[in-house]
Protein backbone atom coordinates (compact mmCIF):
# COMPACT_ATOMS: atom_id res chain seq x y z
CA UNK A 1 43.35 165.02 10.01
CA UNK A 2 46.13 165.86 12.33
CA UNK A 3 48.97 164.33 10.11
CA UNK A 4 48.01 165.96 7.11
CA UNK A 5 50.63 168.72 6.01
CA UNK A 6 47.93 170.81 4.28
CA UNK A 7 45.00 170.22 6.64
CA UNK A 8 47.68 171.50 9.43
CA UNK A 9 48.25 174.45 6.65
CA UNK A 10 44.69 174.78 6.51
CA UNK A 11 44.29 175.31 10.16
CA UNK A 12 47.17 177.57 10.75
CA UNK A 13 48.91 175.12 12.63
CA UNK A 14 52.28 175.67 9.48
CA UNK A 15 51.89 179.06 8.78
CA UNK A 16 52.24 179.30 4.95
CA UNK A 17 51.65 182.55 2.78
CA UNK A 18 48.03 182.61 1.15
CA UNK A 19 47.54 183.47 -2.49
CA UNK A 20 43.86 183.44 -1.85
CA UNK A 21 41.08 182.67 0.59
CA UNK A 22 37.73 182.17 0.96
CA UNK A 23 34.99 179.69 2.92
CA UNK A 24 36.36 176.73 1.14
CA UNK A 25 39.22 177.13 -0.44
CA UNK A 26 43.11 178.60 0.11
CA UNK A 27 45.81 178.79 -2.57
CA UNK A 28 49.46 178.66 -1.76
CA UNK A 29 52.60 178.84 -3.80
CA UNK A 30 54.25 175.27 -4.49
CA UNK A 31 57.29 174.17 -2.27
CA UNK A 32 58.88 172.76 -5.22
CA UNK A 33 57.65 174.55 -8.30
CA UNK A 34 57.80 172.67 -11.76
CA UNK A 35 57.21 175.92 -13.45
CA UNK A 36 57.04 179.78 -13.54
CA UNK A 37 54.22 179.80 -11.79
CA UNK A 38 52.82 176.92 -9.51
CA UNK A 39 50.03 177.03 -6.82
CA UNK A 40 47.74 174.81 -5.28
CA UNK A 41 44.10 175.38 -4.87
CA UNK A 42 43.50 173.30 -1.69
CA UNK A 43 40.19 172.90 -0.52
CA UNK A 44 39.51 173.49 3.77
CA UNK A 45 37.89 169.92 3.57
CA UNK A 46 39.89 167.04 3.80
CA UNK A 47 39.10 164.81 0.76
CA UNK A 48 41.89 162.37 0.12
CA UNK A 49 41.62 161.89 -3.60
CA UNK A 50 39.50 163.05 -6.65
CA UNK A 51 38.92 159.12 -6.04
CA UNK A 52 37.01 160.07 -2.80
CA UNK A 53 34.82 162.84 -4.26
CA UNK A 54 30.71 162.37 -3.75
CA UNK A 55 27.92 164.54 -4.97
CA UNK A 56 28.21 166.64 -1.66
CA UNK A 57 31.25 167.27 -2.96
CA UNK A 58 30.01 168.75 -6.20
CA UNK A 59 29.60 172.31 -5.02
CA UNK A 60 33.26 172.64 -3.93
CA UNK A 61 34.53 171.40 -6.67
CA UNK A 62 32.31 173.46 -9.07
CA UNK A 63 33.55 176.33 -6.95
CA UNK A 64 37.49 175.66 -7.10
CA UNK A 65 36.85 175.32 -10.90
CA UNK A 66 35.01 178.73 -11.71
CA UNK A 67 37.61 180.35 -9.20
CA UNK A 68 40.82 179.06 -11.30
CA UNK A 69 40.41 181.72 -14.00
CA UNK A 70 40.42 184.53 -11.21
CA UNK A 71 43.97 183.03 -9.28
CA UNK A 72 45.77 182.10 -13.12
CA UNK A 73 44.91 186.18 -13.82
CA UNK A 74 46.01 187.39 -10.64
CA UNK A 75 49.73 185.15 -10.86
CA UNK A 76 49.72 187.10 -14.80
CA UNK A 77 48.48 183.98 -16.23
CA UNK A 78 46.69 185.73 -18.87
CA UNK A 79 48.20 183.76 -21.83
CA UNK A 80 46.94 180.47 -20.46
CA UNK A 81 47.61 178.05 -17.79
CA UNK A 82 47.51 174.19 -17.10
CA UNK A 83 45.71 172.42 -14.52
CA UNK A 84 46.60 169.31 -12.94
CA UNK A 85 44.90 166.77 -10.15
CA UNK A 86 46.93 164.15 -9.41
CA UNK A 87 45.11 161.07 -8.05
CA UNK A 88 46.93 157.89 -6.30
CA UNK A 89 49.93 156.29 -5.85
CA UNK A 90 49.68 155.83 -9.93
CA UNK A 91 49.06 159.37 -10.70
CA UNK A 92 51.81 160.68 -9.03
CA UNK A 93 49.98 161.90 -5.97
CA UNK A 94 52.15 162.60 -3.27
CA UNK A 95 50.05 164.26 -0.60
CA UNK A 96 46.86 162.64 0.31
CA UNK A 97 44.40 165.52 0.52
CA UNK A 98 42.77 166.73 -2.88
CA UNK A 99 44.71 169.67 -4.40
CA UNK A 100 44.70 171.42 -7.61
CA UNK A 101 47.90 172.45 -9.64
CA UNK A 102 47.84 175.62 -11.74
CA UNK A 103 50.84 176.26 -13.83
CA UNK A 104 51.87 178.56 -16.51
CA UNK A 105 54.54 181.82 -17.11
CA UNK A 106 55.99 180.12 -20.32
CA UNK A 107 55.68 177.29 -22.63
CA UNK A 108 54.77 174.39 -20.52
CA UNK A 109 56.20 170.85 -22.20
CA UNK A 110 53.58 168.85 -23.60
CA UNK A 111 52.34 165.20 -22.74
């Protein structure tokens, strides 16, 4: 996907700092940060949406969720830490290829 900001990320092509990476996944600080600390867990493969997820998609996602734990302690997230997917237009999703949110670093407003 050539005009996708984070598969271009992904391939180098917008050179961004990496928190983390492995086979399948990188982790980058957010652009606009709504907190203390907030990165994205974005996986290498372009999925649009949590919408767009299949069972061959169940091993990547079972690996970006055991991995979490390991990036929230490394950012000093040891007190806790919220997640967040956003998923369409409706829930607030503003770039079209499936990313992760982990924030945390202080008390983190409630829903």
């Amino acid at each position: 996907m050539t005009d996708c900001i984070f598969c271009q990320i992904v391939a180098n092509s917008i050179p961004v700092p990496r928190l983390y990476e492995d086979e399948q996944l990188i982790v980058i600080a957010d652009k606009y940060p709504k907190a203390p600390v907030h990165v994205l867990i974005i996986p290498k493969t372009h999925i649009a949406s949590l919408d767009e997820l299949t069972p061959e998609h169940e091993p990547l996602m079972g690996h970006a969720m055991t991995i979490l734990p390991q990036i929230a302690r490394g950012q000093g997230l040891e007190k806790g830490f919220r997640t967040i997917i956003n998923t369409g237009y409706g829930g607030g999703q503003e770039i079209f290829h499936l990313h992760i949110h982990l924030l945390g670093g202080g008390r983190l407003p409630g829903f």
